[in-house]
PDB file of N, CA and C in Angstrom:
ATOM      1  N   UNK A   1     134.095 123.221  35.205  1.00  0.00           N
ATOM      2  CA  UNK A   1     133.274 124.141  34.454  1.00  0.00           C
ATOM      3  C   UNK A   1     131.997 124.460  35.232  1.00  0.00           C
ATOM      4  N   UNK A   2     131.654 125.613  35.129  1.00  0.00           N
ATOM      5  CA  UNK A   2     130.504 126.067  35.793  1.00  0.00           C
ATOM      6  C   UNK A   2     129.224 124.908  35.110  1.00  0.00           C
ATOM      7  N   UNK A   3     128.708 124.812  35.845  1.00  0.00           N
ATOM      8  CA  UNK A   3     127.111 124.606  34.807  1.00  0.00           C
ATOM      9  C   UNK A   3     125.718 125.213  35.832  1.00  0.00           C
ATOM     10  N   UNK A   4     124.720 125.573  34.829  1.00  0.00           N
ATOM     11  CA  UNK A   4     123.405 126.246  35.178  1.00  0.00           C
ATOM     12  C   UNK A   4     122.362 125.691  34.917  1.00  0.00           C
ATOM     13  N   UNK A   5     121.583 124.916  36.064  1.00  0.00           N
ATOM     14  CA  UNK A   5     120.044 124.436  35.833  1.00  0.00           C
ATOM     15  C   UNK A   5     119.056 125.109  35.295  1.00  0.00           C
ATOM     16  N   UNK A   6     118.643 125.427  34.148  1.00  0.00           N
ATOM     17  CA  UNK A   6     118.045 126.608  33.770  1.00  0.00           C
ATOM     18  C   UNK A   6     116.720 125.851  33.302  1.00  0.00           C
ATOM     19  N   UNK A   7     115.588 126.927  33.307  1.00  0.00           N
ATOM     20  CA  UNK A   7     114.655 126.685  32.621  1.00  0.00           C
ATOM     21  C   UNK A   7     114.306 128.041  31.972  1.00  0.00           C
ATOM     22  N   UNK A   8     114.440 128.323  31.111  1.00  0.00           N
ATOM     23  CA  UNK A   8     114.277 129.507  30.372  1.00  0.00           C
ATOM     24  C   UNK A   8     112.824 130.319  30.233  1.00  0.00           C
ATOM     25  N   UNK A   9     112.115 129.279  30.616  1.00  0.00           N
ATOM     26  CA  UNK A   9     110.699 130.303  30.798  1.00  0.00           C
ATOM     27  C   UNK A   9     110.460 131.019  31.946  1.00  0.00           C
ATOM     28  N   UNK A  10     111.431 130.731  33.038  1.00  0.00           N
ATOM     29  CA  UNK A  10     111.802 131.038  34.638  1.00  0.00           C
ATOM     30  C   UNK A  10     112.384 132.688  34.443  1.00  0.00           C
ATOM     31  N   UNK A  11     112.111 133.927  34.560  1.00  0.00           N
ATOM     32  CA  UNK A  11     112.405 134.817  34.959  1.00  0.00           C
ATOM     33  C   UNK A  11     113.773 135.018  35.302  1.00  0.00           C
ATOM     34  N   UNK A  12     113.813 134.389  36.803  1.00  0.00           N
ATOM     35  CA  UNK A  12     114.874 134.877  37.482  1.00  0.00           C
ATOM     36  C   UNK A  12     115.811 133.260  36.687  1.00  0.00           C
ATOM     37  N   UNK A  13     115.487 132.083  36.108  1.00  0.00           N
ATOM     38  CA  UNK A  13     116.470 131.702  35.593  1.00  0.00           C
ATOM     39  C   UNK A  13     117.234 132.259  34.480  1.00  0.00           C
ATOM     40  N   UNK A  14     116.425 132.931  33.860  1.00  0.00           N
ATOM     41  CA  UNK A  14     116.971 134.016  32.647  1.00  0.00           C
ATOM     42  C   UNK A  14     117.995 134.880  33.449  1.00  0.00           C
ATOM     43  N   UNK A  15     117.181 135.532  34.038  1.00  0.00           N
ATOM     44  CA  UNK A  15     118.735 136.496  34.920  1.00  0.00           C
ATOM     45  C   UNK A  15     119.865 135.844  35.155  1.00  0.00           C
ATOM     46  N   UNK A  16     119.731 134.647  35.831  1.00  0.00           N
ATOM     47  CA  UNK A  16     120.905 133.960  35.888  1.00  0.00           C
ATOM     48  C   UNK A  16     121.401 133.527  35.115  1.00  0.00           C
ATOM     49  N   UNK A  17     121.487 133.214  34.134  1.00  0.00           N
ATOM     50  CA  UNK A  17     121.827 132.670  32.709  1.00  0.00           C
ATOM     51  C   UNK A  17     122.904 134.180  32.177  1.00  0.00           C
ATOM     52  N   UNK A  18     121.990 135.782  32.294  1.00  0.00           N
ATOM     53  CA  UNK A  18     122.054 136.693  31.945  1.00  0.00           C
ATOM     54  C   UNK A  18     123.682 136.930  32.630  1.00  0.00           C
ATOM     55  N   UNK A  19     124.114 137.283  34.121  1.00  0.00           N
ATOM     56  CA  UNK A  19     124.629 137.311  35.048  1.00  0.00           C
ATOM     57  C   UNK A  19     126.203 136.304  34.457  1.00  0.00           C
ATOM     58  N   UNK A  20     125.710 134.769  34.233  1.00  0.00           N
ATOM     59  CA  UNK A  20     126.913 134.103  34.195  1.00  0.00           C
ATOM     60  C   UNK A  20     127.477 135.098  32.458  1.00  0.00           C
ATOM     61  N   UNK A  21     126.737 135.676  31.456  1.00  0.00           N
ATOM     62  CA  UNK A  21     126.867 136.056  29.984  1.00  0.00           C
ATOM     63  C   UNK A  21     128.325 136.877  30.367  1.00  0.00           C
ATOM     64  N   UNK A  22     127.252 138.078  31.178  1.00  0.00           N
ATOM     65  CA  UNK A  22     128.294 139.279  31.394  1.00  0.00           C
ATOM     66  C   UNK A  22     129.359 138.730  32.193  1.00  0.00           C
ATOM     67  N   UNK A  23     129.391 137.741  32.914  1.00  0.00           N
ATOM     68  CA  UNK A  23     130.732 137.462  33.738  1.00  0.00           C
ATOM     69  C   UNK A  23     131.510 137.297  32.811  1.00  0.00           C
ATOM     70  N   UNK A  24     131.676 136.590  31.164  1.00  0.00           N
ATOM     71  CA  UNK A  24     132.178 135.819  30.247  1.00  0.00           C
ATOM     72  C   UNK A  24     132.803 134.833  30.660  1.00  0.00           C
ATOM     73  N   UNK A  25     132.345 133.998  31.396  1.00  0.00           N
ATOM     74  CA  UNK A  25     132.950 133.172  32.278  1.00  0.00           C
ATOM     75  C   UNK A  25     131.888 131.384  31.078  1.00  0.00           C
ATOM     76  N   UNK A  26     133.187 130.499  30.886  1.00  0.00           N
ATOM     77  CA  UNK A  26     132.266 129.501  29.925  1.00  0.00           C
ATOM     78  C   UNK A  26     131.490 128.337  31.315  1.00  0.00           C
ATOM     79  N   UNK A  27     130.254 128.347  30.434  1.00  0.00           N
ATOM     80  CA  UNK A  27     129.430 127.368  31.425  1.00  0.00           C
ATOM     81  C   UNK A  27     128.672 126.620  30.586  1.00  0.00           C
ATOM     82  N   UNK A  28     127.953 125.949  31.059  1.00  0.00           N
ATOM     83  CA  UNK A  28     127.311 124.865  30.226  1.00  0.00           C
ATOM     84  C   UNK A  28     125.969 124.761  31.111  1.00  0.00           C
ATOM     85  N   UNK A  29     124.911 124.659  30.180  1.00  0.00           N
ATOM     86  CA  UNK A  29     123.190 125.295  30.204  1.00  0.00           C
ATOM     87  C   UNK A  29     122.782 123.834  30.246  1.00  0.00           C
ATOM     88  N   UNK A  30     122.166 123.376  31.385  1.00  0.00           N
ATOM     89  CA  UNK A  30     121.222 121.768  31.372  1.00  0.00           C
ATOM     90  C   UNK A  30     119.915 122.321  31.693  1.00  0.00           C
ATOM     91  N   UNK A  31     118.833 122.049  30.500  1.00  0.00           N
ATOM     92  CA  UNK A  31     117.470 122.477  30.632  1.00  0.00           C
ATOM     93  C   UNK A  31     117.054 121.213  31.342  1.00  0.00           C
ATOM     94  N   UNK A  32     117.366 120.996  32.938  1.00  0.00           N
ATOM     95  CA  UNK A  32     116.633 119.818  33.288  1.00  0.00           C
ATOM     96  C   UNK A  32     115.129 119.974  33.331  1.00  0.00           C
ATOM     97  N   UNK A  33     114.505 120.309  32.840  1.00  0.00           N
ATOM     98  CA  UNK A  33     113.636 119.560  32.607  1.00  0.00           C
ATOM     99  C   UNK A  33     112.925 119.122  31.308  1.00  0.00           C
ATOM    100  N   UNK A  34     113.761 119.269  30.264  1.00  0.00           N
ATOM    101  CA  UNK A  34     114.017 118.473  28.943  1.00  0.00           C
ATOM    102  C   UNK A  34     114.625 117.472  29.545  1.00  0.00           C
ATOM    103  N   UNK A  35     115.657 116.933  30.368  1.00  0.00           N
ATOM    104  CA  UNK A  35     115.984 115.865  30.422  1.00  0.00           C
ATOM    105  C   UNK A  35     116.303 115.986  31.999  1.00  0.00           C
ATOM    106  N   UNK A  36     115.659 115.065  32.963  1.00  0.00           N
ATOM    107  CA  UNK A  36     115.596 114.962  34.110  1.00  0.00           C
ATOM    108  C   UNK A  36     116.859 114.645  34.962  1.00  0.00           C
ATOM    109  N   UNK A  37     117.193 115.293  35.758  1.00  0.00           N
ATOM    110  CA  UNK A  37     118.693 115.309  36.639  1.00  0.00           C
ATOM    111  C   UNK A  37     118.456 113.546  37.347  1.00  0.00           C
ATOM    112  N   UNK A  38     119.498 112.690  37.130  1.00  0.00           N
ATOM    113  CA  UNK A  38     119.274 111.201  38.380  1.00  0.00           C
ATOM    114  C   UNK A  38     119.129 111.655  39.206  1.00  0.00           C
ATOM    115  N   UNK A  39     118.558 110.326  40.335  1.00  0.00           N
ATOM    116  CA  UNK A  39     118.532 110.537  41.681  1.00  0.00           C
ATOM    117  C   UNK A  39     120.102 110.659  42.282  1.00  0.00           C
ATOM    118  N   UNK A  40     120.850 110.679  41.666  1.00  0.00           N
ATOM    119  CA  UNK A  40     122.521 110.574  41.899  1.00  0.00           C
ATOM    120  C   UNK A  40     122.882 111.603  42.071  1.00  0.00           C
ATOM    121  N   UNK A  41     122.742 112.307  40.472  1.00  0.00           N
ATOM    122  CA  UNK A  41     123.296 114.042  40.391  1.00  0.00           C
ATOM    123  C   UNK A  41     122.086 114.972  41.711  1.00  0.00           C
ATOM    124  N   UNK A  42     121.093 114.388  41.223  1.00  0.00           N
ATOM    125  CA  UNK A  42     120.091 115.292  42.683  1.00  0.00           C
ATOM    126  C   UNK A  42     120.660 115.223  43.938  1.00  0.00           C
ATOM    127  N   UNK A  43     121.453 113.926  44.347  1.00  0.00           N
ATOM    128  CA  UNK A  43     121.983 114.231  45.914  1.00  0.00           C
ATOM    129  C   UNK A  43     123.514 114.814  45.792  1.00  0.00           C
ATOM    130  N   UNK A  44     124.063 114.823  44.764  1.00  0.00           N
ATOM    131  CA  UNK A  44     124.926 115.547  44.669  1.00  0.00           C
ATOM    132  C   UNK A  44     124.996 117.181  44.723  1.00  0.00           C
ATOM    133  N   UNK A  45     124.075 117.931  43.931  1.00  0.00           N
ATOM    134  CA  UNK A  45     123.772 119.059  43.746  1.00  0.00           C
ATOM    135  C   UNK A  45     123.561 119.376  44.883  1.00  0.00           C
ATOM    136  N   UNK A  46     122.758 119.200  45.976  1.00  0.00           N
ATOM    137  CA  UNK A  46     121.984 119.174  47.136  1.00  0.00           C
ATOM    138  C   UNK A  46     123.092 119.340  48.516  1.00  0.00           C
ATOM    139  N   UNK A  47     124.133 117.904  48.042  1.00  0.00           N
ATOM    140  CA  UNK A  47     125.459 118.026  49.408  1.00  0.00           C
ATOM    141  C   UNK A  47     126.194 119.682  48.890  1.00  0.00           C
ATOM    142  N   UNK A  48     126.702 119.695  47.398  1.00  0.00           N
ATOM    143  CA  UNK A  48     127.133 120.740  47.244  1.00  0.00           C
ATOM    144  C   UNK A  48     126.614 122.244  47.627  1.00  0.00           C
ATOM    145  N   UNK A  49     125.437 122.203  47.467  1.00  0.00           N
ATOM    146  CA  UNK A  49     124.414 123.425  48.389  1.00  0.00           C
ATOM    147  C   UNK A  49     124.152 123.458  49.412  1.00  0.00           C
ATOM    148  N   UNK A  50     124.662 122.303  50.324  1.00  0.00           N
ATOM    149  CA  UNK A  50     124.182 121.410  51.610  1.00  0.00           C
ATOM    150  C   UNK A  50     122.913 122.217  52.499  1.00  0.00           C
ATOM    151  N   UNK A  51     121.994 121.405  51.416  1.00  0.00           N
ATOM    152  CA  UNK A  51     120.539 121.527  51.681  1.00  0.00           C
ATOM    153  C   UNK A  51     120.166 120.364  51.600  1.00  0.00           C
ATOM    154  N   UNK A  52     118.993 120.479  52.464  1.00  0.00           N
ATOM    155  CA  UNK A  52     117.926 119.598  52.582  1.00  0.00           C
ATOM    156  C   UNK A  52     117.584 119.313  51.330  1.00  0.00           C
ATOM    157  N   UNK A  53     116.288 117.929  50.866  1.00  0.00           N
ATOM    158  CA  UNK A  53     115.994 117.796  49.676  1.00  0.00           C
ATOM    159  C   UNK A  53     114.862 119.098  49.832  1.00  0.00           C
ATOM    160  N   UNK A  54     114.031 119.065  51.052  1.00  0.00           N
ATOM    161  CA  UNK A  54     112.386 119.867  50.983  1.00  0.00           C
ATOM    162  C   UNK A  54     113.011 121.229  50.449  1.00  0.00           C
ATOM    163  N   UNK A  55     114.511 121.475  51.090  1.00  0.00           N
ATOM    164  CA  UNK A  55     114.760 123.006  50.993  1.00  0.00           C
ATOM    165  C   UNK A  55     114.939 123.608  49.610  1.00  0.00           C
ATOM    166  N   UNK A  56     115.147 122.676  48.692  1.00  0.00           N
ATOM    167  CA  UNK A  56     115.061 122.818  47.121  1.00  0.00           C
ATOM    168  C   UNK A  56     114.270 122.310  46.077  1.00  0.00           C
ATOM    169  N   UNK A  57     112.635 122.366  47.413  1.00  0.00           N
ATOM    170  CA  UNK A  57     111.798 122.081  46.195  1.00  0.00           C
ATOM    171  C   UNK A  57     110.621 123.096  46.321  1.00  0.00           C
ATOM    172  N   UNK A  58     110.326 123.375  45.235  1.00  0.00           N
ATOM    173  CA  UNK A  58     108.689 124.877  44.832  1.00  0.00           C
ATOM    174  C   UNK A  58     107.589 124.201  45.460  1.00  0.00           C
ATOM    175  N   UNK A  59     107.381 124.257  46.872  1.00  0.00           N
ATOM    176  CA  UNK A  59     106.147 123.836  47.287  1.00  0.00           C
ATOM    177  C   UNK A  59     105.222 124.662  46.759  1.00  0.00           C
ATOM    178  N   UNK A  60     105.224 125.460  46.031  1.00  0.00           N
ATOM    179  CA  UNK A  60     104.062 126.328  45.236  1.00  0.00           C
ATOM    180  C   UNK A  60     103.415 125.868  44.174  1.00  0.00           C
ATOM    181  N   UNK A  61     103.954 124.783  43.861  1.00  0.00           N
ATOM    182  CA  UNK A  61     103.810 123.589  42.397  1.00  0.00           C
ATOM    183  C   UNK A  61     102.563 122.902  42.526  1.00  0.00           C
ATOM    184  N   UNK A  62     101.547 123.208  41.765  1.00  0.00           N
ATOM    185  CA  UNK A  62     100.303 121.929  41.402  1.00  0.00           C
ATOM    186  C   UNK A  62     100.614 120.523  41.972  1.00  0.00           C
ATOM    187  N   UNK A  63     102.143 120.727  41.805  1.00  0.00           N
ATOM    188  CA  UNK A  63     102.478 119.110  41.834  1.00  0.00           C
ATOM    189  C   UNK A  63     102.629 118.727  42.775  1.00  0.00           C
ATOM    190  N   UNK A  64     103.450 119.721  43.539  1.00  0.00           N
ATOM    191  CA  UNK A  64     103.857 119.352  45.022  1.00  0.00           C
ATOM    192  C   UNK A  64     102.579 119.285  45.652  1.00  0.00           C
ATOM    193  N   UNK A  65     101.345 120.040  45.713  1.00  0.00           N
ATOM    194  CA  UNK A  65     100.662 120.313  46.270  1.00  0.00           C
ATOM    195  C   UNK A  65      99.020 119.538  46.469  1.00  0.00           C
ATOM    196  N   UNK A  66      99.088 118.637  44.874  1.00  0.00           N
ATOM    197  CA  UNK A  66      98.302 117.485  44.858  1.00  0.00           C
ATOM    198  C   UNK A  66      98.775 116.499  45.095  1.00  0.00           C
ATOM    199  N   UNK A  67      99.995 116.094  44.988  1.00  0.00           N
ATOM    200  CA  UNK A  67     100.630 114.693  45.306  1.00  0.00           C
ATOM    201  C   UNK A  67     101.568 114.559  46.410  1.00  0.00           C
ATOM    202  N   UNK A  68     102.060 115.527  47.441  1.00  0.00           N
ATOM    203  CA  UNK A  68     103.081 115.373  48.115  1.00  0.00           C
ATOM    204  C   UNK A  68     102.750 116.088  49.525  1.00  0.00           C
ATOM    205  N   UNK A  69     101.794 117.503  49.503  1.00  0.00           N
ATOM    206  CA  UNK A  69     101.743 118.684  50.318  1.00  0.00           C
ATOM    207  C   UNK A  69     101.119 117.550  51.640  1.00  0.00           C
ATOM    208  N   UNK A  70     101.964 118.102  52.875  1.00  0.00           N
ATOM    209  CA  UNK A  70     101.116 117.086  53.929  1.00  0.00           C
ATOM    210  C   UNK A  70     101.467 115.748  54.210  1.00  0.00           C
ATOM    211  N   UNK A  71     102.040 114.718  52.767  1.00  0.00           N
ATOM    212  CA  UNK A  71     102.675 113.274  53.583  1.00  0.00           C
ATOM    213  C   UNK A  71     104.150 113.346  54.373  1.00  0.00           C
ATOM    214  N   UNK A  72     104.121 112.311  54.768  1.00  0.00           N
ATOM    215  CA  UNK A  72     105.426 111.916  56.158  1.00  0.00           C
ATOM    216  C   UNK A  72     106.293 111.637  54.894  1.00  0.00           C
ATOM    217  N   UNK A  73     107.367 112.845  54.282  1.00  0.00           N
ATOM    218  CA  UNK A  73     107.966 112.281  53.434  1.00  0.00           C
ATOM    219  C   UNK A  73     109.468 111.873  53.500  1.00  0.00           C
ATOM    220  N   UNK A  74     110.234 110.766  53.428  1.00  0.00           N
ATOM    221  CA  UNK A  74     111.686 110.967  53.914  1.00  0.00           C
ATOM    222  C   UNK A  74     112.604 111.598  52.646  1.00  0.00           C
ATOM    223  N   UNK A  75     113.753 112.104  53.097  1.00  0.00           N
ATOM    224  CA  UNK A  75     114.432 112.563  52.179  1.00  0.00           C
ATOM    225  C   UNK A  75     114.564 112.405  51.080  1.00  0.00           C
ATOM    226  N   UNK A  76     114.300 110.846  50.856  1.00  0.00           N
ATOM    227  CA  UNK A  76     115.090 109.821  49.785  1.00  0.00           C
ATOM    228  C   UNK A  76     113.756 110.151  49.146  1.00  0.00           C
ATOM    229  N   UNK A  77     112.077 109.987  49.635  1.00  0.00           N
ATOM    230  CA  UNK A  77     110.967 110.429  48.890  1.00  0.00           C
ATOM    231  C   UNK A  77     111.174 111.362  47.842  1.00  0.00           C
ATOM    232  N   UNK A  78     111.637 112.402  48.511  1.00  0.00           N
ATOM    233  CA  UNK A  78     111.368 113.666  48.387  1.00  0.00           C
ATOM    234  C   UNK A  78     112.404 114.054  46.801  1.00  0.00           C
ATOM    235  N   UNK A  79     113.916 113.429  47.019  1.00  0.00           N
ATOM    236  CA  UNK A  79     114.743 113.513  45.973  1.00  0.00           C
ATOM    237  C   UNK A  79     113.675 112.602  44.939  1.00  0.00           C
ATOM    238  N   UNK A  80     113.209 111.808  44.994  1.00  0.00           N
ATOM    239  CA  UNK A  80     112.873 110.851  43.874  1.00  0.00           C
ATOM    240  C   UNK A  80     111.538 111.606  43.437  1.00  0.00           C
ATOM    241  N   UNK A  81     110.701 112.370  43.946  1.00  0.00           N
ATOM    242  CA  UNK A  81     109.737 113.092  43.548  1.00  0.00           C
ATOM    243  C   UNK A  81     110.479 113.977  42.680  1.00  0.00           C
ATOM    244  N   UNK A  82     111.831 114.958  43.245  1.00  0.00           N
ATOM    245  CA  UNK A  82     112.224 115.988  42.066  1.00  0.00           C
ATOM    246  C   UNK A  82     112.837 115.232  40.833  1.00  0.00           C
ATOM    247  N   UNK A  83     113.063 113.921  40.854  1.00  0.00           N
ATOM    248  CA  UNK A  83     113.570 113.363  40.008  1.00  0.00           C
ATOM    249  C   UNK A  83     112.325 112.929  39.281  1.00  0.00           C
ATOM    250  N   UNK A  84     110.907 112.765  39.751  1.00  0.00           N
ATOM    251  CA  UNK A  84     109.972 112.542  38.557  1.00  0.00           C
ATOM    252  C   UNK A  84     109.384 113.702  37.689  1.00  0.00           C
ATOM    253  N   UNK A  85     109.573 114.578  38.370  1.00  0.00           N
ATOM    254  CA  UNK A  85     108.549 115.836  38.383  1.00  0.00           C
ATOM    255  C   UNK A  85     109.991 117.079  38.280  1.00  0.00           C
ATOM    256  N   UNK A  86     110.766 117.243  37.988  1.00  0.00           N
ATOM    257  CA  UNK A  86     111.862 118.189  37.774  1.00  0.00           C
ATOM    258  C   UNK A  86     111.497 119.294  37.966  1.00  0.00           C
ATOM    259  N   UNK A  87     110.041 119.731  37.557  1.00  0.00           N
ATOM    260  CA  UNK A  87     109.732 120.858  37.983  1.00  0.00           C
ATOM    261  C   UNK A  87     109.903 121.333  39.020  1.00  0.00           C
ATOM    262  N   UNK A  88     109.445 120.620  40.166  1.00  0.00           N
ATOM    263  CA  UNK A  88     109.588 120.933  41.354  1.00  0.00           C
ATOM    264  C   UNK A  88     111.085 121.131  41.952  1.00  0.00           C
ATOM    265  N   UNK A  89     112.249 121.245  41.439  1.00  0.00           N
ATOM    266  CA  UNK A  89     113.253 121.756  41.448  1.00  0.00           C
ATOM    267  C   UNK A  89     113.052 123.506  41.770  1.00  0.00           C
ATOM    268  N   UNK A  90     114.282 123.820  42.770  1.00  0.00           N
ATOM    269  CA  UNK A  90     114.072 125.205  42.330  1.00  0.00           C
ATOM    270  C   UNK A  90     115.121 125.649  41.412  1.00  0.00           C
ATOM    271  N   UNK A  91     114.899 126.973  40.984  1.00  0.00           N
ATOM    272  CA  UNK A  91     116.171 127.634  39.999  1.00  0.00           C
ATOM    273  C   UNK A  91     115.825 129.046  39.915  1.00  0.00           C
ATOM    274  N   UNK A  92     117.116 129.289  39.337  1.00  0.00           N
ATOM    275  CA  UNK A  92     118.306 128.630  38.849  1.00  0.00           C
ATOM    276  C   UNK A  92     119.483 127.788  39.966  1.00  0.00           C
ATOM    277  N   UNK A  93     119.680 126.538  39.486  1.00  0.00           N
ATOM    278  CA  UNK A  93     120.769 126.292  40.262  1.00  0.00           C
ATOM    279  C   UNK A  93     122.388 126.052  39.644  1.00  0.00           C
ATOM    280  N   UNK A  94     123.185 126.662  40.350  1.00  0.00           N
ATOM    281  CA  UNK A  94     124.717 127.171  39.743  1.00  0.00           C
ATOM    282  C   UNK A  94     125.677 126.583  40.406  1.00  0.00           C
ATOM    283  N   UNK A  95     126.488 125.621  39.702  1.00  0.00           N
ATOM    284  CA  UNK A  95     127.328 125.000  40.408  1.00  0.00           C
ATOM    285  C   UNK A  95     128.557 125.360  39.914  1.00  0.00           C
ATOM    286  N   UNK A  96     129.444 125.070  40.378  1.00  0.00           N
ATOM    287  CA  UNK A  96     130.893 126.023  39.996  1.00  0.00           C
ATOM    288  C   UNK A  96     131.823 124.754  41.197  1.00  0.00           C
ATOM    289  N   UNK A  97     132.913 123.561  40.465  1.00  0.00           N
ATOM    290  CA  UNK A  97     133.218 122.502  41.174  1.00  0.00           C
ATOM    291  C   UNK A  97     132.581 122.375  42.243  1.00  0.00           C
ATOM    292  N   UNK A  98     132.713 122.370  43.633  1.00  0.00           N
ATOM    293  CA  UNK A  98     131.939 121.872  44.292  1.00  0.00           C
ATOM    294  C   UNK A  98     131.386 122.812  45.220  1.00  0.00           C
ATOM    295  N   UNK A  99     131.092 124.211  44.930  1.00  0.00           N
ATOM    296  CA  UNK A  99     130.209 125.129  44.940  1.00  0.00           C
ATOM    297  C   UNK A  99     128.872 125.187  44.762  1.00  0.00           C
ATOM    298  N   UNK A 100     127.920 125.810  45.164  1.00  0.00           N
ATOM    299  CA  UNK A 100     126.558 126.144  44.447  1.00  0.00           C
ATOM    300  C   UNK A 100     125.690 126.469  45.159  1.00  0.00           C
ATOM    301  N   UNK A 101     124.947 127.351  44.372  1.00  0.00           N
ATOM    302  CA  UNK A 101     123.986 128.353  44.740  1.00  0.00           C
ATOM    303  C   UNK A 101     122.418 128.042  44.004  1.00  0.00           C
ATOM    304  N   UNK A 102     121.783 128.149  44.679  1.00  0.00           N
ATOM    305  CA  UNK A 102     120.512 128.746  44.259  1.00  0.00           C
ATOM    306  C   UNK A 102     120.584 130.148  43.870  1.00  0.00           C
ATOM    307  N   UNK A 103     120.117 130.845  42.841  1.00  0.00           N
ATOM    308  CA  UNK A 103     119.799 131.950  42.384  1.00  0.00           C
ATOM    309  C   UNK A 103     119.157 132.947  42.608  1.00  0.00           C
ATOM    310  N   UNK A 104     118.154 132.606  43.767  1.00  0.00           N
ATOM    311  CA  UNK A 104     117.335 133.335  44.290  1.00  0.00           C
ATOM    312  C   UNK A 104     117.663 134.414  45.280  1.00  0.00           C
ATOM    313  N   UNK A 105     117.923 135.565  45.129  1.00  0.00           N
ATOM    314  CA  UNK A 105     117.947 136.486  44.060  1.00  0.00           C
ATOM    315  C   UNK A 105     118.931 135.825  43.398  1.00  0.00           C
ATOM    316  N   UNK A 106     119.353 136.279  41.797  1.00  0.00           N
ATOM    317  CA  UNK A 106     120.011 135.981  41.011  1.00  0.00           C
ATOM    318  C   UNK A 106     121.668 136.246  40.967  1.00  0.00           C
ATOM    319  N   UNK A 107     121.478 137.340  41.888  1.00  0.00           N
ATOM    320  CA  UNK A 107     123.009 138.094  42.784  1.00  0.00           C
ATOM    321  C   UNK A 107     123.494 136.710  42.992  1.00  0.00           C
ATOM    322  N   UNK A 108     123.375 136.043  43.978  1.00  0.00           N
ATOM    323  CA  UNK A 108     124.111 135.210  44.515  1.00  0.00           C
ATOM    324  C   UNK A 108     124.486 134.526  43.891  1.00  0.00           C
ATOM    325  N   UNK A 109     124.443 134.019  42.162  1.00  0.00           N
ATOM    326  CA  UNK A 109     125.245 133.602  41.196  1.00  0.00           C
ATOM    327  C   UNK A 109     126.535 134.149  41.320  1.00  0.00           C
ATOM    328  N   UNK A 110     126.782 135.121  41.658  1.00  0.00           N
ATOM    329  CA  UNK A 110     128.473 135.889  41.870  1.00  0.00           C
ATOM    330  C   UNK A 110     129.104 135.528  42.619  1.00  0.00           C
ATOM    331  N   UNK A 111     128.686 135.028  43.794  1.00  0.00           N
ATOM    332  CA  UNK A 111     129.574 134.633  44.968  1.00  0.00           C
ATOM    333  C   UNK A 111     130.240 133.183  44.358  1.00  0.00           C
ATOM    334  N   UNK A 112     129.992 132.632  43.320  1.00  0.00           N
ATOM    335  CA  UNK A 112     130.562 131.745  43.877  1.00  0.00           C
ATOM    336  C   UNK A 112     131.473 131.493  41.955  1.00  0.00           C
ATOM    337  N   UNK A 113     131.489 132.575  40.990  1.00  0.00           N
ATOM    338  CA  UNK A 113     132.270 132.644  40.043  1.00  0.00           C
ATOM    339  C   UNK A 113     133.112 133.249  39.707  1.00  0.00           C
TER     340      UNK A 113
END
């Protein structure tokens, strides 16, 4: 089953949300950050996008940027920061078995449903 990292106050996660509607394709909506993704599912999501951890996180974030911007951070840091702070996730992220996309633009939700 598809599923979509959404945060609904996110713009372009709305589009994506919007995008999987009209496909009518069934998926299943995890507001991680009502409830925080493990450090498990985070390196999972990540091999499936096969990205870096830095490459899927909002260095534009308060958060990233008072607590993280600038240290020697290793990977394993870096997952366990998006695992405290979820925010710093980007999105939408769309996984489809062992597929997945970042959303950014929201197009690229198609390629892979």
């Amino acid at each position: 089953m598809i599923k979509i990292y959404h945060n609904p106050r996110c713009k372009k996660s709305r589009e994506g949300l919007q995008i999987l509607e009209e496909a009518k394709v069934e998926f299943e909506i995890i507001k991680y950050l009502d409830e925080a993704p493990s450090v498990t599912e985070i390196e999972s999501i990540l091999k499936k996008l096969n990205k870096r951890p830095i490459e899927v996180v909002r260095t534009n974030e308060k958060i990233w940027k008072e607590n993280f911007k600038g240290k020697d951070l290793s990977d394993q840091d870096i997952i366990k920061a998006m695992h405290s702070f979820p925010k710093l996730i980007e999105r939408p992220i769309v996984i489809n078995n062992q597929k997945a996309v970042i959303g950014r633009p929201p197009e690229q939700i198609k390629s892979i449903i």
